[in-house]
C-alpha atoms as a PDB file:
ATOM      1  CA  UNK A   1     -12.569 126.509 370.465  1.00  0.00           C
ATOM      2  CA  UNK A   2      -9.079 126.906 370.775  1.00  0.00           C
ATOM      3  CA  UNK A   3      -6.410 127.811 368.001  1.00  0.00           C
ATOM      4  CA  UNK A   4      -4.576 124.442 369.589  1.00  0.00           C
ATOM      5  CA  UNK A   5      -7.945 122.362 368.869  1.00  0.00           C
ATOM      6  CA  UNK A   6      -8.530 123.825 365.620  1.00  0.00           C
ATOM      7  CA  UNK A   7      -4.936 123.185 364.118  1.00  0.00           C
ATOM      8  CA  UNK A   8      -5.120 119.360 365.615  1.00  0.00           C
ATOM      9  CA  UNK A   9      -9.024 118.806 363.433  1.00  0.00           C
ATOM     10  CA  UNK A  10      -7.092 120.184 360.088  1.00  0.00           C
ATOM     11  CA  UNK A  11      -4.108 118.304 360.570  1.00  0.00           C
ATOM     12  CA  UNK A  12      -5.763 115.103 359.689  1.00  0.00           C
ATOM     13  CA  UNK A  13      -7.497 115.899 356.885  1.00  0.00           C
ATOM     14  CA  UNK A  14      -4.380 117.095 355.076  1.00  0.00           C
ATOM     15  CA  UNK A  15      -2.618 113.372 355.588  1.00  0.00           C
ATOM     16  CA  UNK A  16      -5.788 112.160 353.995  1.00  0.00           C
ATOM     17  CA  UNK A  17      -5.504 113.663 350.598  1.00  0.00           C
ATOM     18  CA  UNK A  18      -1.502 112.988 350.265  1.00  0.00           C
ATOM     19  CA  UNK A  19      -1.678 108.937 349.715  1.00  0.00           C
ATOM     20  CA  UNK A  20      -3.954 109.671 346.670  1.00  0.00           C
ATOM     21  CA  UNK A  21      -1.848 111.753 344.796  1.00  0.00           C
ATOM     22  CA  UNK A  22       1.039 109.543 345.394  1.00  0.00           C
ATOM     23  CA  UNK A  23      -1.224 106.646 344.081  1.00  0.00           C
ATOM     24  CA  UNK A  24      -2.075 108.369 340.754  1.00  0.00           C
ATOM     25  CA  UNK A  25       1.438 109.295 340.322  1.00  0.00           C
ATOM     26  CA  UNK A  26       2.877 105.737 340.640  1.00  0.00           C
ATOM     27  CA  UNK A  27      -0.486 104.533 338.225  1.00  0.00           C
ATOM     28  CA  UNK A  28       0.703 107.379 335.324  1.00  0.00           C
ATOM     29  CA  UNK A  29       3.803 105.654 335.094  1.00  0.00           C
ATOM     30  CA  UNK A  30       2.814 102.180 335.574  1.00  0.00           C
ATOM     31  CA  UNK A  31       0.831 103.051 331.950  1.00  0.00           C
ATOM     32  CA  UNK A  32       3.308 104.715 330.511  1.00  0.00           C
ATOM     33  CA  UNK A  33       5.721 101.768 331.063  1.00  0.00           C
ATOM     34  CA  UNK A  34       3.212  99.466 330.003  1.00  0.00           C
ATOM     35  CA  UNK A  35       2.455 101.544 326.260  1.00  0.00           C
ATOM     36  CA  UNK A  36       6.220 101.796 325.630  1.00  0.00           C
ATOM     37  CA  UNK A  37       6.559  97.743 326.658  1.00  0.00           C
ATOM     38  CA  UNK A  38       3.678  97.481 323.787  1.00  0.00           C
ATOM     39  CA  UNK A  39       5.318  99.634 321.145  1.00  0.00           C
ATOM     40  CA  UNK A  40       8.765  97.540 321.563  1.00  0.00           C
ATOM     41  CA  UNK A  41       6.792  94.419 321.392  1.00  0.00           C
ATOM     42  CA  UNK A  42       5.163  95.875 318.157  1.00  0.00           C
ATOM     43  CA  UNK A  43       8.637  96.764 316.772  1.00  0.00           C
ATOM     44  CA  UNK A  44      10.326  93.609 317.727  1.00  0.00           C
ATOM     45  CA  UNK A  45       6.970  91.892 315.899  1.00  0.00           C
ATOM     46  CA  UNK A  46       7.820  93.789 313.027  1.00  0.00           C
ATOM     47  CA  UNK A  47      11.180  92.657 312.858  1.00  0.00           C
ATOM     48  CA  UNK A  48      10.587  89.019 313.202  1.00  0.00           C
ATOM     49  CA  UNK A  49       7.727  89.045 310.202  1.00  0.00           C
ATOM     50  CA  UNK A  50       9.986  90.976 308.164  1.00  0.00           C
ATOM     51  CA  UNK A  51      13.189  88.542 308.859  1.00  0.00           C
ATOM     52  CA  UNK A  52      10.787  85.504 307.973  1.00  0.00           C
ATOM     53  CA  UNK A  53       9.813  86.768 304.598  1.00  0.00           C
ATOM     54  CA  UNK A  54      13.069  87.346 303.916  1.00  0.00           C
ATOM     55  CA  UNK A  55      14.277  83.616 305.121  1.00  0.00           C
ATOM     56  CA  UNK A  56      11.464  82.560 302.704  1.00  0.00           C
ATOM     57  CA  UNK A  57      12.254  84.212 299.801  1.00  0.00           C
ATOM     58  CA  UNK A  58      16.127  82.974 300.229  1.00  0.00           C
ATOM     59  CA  UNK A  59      14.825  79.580 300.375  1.00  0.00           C
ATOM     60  CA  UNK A  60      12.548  79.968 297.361  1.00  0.00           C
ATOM     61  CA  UNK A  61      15.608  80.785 295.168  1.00  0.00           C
ATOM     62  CA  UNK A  62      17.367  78.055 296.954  1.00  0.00           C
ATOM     63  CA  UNK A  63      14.441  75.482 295.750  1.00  0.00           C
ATOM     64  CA  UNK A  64      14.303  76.905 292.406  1.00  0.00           C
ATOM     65  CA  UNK A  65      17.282  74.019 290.719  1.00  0.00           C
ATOM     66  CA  UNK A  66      19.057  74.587 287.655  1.00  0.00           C
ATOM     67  CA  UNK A  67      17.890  73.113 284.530  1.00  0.00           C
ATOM     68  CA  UNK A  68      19.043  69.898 283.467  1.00  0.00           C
ATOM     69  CA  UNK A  69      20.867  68.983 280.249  1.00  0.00           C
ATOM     70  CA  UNK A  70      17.277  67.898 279.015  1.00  0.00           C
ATOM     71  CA  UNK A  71      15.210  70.042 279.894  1.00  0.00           C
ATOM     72  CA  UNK A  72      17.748  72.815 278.565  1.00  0.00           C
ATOM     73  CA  UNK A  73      17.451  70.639 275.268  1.00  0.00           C
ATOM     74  CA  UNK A  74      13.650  70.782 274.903  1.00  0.00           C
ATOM     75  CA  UNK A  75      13.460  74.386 275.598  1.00  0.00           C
ATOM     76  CA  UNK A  76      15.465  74.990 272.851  1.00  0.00           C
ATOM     77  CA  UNK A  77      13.710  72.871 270.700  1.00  0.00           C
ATOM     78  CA  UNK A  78      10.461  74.552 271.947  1.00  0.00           C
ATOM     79  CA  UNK A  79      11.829  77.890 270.851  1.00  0.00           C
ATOM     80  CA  UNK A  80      13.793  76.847 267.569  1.00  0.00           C
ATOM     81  CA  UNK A  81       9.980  75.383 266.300  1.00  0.00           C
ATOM     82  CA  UNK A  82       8.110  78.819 267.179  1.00  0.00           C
ATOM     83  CA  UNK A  83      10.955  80.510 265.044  1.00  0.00           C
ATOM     84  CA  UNK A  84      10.629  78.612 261.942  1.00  0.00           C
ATOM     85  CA  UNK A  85       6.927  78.392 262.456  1.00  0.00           C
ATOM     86  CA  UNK A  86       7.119  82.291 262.605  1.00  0.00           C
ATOM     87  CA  UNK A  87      10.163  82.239 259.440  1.00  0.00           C
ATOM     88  CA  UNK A  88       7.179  80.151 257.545  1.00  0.00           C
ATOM     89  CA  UNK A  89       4.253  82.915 258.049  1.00  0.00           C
ATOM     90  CA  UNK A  90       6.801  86.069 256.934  1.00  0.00           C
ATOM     91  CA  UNK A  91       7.643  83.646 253.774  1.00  0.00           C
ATOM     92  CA  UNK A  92       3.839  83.182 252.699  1.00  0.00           C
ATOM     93  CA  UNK A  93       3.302  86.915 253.299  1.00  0.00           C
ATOM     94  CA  UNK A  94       5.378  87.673 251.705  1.00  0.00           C
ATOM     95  CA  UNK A  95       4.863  85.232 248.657  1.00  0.00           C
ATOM     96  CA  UNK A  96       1.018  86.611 248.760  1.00  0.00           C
ATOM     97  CA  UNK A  97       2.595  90.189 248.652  1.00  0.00           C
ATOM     98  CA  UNK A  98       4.753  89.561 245.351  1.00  0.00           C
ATOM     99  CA  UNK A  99       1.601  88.191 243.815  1.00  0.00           C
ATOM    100  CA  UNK A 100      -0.744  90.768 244.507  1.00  0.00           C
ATOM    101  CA  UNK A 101       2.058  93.400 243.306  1.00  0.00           C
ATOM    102  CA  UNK A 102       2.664  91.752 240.071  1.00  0.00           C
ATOM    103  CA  UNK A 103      -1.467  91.747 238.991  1.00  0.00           C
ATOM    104  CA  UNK A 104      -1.910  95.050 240.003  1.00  0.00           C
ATOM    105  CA  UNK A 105       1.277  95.831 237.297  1.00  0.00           C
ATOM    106  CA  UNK A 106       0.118  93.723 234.960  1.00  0.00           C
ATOM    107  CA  UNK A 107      -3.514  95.337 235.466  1.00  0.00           C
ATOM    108  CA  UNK A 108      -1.691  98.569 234.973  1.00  0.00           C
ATOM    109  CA  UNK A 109       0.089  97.761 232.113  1.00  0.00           C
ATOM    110  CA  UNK A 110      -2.848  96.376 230.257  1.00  0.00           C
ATOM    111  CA  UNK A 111      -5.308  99.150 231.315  1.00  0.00           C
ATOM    112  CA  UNK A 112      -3.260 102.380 231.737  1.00  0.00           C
ATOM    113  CA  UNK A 113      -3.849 103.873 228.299  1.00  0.00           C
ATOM    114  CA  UNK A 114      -7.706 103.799 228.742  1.00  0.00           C
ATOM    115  CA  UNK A 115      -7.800 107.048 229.820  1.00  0.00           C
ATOM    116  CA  UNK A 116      -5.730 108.535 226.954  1.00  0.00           C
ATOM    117  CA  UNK A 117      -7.644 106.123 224.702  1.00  0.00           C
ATOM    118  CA  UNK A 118     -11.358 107.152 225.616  1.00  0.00           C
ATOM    119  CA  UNK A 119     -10.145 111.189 224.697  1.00  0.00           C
ATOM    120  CA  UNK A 120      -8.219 110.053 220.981  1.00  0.00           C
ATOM    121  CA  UNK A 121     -10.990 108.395 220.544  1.00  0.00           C
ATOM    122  CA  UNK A 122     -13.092 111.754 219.503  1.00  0.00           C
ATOM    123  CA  UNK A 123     -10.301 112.595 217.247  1.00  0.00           C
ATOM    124  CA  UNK A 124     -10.153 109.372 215.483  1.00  0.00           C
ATOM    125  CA  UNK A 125     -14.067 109.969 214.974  1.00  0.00           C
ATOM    126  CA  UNK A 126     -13.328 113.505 213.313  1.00  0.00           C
ATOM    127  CA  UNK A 127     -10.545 112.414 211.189  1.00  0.00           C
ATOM    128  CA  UNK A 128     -13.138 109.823 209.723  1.00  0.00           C
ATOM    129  CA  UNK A 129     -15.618 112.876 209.302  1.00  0.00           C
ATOM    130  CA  UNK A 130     -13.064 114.980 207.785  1.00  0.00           C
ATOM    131  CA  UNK A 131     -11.711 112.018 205.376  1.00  0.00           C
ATOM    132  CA  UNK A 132     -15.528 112.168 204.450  1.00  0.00           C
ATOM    133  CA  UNK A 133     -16.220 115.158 203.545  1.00  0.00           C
ATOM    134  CA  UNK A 134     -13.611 115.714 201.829  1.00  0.00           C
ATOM    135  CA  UNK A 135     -14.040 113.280 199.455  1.00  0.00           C
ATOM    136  CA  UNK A 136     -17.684 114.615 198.885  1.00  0.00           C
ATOM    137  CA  UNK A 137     -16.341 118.284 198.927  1.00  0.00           C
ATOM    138  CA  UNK A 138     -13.607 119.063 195.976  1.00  0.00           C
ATOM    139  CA  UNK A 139     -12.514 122.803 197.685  1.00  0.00           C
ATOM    140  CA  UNK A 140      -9.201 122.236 199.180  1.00  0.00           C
ATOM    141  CA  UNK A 141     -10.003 125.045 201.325  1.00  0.00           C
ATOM    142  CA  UNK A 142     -12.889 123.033 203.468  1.00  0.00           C
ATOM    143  CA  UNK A 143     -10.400 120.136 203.709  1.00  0.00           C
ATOM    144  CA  UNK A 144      -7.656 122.315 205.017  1.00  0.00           C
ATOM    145  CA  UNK A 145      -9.912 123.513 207.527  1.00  0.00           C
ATOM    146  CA  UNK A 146     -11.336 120.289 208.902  1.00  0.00           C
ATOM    147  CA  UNK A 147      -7.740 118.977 208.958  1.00  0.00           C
ATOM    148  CA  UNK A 148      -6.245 122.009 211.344  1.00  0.00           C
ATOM    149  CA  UNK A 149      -9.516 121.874 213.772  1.00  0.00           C
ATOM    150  CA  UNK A 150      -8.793 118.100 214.067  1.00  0.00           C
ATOM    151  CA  UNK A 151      -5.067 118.953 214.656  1.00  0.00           C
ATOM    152  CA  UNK A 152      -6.063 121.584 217.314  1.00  0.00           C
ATOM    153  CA  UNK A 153      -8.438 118.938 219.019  1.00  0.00           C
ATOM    154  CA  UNK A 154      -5.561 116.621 218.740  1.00  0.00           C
ATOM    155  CA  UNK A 155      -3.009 119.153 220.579  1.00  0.00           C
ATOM    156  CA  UNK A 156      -5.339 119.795 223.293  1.00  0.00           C
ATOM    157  CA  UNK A 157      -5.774 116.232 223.902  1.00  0.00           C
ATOM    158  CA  UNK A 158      -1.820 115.442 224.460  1.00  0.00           C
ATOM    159  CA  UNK A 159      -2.109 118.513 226.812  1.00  0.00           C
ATOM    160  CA  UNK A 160      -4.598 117.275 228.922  1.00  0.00           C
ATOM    161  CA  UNK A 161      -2.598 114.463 229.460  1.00  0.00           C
ATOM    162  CA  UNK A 162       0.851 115.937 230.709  1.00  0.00           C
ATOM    163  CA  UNK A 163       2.410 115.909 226.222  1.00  0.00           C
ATOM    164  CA  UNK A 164       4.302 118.766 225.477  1.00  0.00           C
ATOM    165  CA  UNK A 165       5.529 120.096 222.165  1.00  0.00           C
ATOM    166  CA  UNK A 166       9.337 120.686 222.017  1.00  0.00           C
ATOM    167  CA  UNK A 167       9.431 123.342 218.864  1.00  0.00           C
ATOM    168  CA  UNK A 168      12.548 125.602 219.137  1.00  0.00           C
ATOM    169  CA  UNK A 169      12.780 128.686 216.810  1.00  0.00           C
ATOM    170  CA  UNK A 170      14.963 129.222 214.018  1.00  0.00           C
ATOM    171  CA  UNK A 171      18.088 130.991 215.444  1.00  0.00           C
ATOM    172  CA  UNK A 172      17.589 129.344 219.226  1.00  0.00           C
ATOM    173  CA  UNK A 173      20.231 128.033 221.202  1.00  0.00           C
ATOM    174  CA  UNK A 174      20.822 124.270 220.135  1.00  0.00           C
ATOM    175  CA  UNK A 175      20.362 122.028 223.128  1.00  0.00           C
ATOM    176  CA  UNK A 176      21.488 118.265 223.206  1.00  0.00           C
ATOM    177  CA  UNK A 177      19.020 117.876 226.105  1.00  0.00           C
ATOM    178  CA  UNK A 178      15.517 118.364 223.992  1.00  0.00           C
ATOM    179  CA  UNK A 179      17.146 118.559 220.448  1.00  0.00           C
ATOM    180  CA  UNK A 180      18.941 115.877 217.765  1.00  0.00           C
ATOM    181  CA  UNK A 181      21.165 117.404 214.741  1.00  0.00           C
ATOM    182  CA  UNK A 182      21.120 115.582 211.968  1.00  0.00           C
ATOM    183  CA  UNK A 183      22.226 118.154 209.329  1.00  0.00           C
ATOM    184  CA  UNK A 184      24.736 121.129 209.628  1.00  0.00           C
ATOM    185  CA  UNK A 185      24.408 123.967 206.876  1.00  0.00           C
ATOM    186  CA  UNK A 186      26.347 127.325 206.335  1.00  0.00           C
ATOM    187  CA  UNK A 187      24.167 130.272 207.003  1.00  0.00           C
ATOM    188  CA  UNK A 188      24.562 133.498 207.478  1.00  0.00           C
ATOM    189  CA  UNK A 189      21.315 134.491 208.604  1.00  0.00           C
ATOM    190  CA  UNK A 190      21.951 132.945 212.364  1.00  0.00           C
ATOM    191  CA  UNK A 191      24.922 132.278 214.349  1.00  0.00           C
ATOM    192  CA  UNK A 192      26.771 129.224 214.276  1.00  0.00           C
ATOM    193  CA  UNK A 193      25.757 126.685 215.568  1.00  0.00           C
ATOM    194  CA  UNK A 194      22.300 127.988 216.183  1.00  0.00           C
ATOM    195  CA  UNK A 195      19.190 125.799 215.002  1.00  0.00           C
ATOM    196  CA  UNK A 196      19.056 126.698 211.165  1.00  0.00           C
ATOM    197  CA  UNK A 197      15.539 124.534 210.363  1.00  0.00           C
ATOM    198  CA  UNK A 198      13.326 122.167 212.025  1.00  0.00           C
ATOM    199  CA  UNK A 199      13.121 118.988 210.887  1.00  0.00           C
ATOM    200  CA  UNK A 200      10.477 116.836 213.290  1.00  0.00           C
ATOM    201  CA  UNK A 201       8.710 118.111 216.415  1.00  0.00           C
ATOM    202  CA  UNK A 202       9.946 116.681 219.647  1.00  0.00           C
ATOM    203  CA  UNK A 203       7.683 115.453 222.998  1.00  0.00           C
ATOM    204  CA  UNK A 204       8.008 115.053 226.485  1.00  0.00           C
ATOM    205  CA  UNK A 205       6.101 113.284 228.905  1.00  0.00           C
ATOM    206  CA  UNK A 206       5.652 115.227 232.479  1.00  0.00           C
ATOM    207  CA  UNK A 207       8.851 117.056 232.024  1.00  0.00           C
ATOM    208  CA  UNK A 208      10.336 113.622 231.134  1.00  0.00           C
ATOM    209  CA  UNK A 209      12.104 113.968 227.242  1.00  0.00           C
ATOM    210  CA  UNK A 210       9.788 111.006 225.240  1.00  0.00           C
ATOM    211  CA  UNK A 211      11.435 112.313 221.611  1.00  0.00           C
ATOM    212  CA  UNK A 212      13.837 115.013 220.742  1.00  0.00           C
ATOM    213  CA  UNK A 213      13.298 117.892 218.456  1.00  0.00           C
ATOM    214  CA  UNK A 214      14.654 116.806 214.783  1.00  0.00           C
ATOM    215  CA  UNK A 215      17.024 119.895 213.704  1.00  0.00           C
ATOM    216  CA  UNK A 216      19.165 121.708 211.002  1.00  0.00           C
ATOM    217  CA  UNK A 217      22.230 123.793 212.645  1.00  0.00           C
ATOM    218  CA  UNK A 218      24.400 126.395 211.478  1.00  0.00           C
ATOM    219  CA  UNK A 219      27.632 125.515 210.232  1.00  0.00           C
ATOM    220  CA  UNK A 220      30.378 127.612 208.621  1.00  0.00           C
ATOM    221  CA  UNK A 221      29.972 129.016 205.243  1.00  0.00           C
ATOM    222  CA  UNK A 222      32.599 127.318 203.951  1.00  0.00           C
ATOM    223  CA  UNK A 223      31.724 123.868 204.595  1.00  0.00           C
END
């Protein structure tokens, strides 16, 4: 065969193939048109729905009316009758408060000195011993001795409960805070002005001055 015959058998074969690539071509396109047709449809959807919700929320405020001059009224009324209704439960509250706060005083008035009762009551027992015995015993010795233990027991008991003694020393500094001058006396064995003598023990509570030291100061010698 000829190079003529062989050229004019190829030849047709090659226009055969050339239509379908042009076909795919044009069908590519044809779906790419057609998905961005779909995604501006699905935008413009978008925009519509959200335009509508916001048309019907404007026309839900629009529907929602002002109150009338009535209905104004009642809600007042509604809300001045929960106020006093609440004004009435704080008053009863706190009328049951005050009540329960002036028994538990009164309890504690009438029942704070049990405590400080139930330990005096030991020394009151051994005073009665003491008074006793020594009216069965004539040694003034034996008396002298019950009498100082029951002091001592005494002492410890005011202790125990927050009593101090207030017993300043002859020559101490006098002070107006814990101590009460009744008597001023020339001396020349302290300084002037200086406690001289005491008179009466003083007390205090819990640091808290219950009665002041009784006292003698130094005066002058020439008054």
């Amino acid at each position: 065969m000829s190079d003529a015959e062989e050229k004019d058998i190829n030849e047709p074969g090659e226009t055969d193939f050339a239509p379908e690539s042009v076909e795919a071509t044009d069908e590519s396109e044809a779906a790419g048109e057609e998905a961005a047709g779909e995604e501006a449809a699905g935008e413009e959807a978008a925009g519509e729905e959200a335009a509508g919700e916001e048309a019907a929320g404007e026309e839900a405020v629009a529907e929602k009316k002002p109150l009338t001059i009535e209905e104004q009224l009642e809600e007042a009324k509604a809300r001045a009758d929960e106020n006093y209704q609440n004004y009435l439960r704080s008053v009863a509250a706190l009328d049951t408060y005050k009540r329960r706060v002036i028994r538990e005083k009164d309890d504690l008035r009438q029942y704070a000195l049990s405590g400080l009762l139930e330990s005096v009551l030991p020394v009151y027992d051994n005073m009665a011993l003491g008074l006793m015995s020594a009216e069965q015993d004539s040694d003034p010795k034996v008396v002298v001795q019950g009498i100082q233990m029951v002091l001592a027991q005494f002492k410890s008991v005011l202790e125990e409960n927050g009593i101090e003694e207030i017993v300043p020393a002859k020559g101490a500094a006098f002070d107006h805070n814990h101590h009460e001058a009744v008597q001023s006396q020339p001396s020349s064995e302290v300084e002037e002005g200086a406690i001289l003598q005491l008179i009466r023990k003083g007390f205090m509570l819990n640091g808290r001055l219950v009665r002041p030291a009784t006292v003698i100061v130094a005066g002058e010698e020439g008054e």
